[in-house]
C-alpha atoms as a PDB file:
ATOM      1  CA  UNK A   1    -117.764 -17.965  -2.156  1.00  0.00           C
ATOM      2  CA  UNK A   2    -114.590 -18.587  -3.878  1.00  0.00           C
ATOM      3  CA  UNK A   3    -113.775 -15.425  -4.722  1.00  0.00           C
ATOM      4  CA  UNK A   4    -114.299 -14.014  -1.025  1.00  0.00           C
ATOM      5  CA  UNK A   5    -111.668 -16.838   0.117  1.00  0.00           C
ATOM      6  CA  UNK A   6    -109.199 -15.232  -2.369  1.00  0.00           C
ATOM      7  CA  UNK A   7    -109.970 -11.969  -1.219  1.00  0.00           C
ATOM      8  CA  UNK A   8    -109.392 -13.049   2.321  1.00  0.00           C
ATOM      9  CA  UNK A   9    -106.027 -15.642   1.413  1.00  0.00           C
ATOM     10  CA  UNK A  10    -104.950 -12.161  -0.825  1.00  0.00           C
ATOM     11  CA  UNK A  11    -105.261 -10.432   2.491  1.00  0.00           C
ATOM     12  CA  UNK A  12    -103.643 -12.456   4.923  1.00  0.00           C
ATOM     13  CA  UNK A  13    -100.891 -13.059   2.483  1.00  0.00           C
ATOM     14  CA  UNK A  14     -99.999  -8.913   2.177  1.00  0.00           C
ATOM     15  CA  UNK A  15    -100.133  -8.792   6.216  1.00  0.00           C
ATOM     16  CA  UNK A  16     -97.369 -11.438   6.503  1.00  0.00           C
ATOM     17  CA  UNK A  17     -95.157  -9.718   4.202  1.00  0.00           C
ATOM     18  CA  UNK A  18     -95.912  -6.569   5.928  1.00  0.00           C
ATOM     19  CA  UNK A  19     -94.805  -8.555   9.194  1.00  0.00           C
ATOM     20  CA  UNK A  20     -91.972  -9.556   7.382  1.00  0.00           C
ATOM     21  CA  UNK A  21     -91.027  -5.980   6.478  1.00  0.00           C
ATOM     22  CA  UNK A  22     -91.761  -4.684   9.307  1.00  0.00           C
ATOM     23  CA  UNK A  23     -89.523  -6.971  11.649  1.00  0.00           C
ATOM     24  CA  UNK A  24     -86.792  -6.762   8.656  1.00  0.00           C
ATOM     25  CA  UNK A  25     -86.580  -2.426   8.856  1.00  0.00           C
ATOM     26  CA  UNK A  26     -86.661  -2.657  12.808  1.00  0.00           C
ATOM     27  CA  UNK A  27     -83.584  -4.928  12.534  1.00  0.00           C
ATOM     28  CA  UNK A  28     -81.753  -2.880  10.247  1.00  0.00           C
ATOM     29  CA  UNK A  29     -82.232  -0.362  12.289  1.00  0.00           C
ATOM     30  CA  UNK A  30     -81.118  -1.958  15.447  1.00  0.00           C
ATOM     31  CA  UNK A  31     -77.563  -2.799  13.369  1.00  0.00           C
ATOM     32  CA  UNK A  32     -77.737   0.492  12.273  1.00  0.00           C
ATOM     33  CA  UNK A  33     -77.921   1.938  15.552  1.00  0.00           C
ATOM     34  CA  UNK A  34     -75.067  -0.293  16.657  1.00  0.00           C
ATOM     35  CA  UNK A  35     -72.663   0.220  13.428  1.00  0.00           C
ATOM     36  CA  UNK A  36     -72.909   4.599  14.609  1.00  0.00           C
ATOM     37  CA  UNK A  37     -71.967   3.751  17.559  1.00  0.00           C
ATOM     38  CA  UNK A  38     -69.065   1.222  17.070  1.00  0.00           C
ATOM     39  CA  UNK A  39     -67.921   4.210  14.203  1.00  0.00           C
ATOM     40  CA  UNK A  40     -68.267   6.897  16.974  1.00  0.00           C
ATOM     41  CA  UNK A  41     -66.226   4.862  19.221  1.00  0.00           C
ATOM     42  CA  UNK A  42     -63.868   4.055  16.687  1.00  0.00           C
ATOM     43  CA  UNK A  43     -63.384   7.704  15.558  1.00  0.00           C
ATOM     44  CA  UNK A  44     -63.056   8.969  19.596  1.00  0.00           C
ATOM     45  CA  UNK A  45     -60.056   6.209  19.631  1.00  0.00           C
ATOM     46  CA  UNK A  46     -58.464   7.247  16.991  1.00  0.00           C
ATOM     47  CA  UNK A  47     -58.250  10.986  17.569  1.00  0.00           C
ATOM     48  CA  UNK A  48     -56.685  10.228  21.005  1.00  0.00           C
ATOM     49  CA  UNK A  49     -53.954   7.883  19.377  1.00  0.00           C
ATOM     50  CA  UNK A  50     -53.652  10.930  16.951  1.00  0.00           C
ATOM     51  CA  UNK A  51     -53.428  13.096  20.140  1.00  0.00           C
ATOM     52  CA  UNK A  52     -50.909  10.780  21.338  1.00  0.00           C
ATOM     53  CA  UNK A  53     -48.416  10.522  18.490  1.00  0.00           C
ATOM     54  CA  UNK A  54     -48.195  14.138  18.165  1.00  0.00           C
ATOM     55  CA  UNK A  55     -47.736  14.395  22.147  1.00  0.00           C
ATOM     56  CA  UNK A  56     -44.170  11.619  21.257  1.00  0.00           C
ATOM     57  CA  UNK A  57     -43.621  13.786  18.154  1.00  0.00           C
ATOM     58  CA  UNK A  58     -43.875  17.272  20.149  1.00  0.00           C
ATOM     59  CA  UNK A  59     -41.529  15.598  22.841  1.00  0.00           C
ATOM     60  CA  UNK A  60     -38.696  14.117  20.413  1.00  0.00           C
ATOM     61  CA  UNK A  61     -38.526  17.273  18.636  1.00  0.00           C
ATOM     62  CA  UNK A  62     -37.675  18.941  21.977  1.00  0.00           C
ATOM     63  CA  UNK A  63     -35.122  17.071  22.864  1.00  0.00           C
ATOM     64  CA  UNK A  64     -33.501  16.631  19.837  1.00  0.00           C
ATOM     65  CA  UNK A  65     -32.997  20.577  19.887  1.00  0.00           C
END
């Protein structure tokens, strides 16, 4: 009888850390998710400040000439 209680404490004990596991990778991949995003974002911003600079650039080097 004893043995069949560790057996079934064993048991129980591998599902919660599966649980655990489990709910850990789903939030990692929830920030993950978010982190791409907030870099996509971030990248789309800076290419138009990019696109912006060289628009000033373009137009002080016109009228300097």
């Amino acid at each position: 009888m004893q043995k069949k209680n560790y057996f079934i404490y064993l048991f129980l004990f591998y599902l919660l850390l599966l649980q655990t596991l489990t709910d850990t990778i789903v939030q990692l991949r929830t920030t993950h998710s978010v982190t791409i995003a907030k870099i996509a974002e971030h990248k789309r911003k800076q290419i138009e400040l990019n696109h912006r600079v060289l628009k000033v650039m373009d137009v002080s080097v016109i009228s300097c000439n």
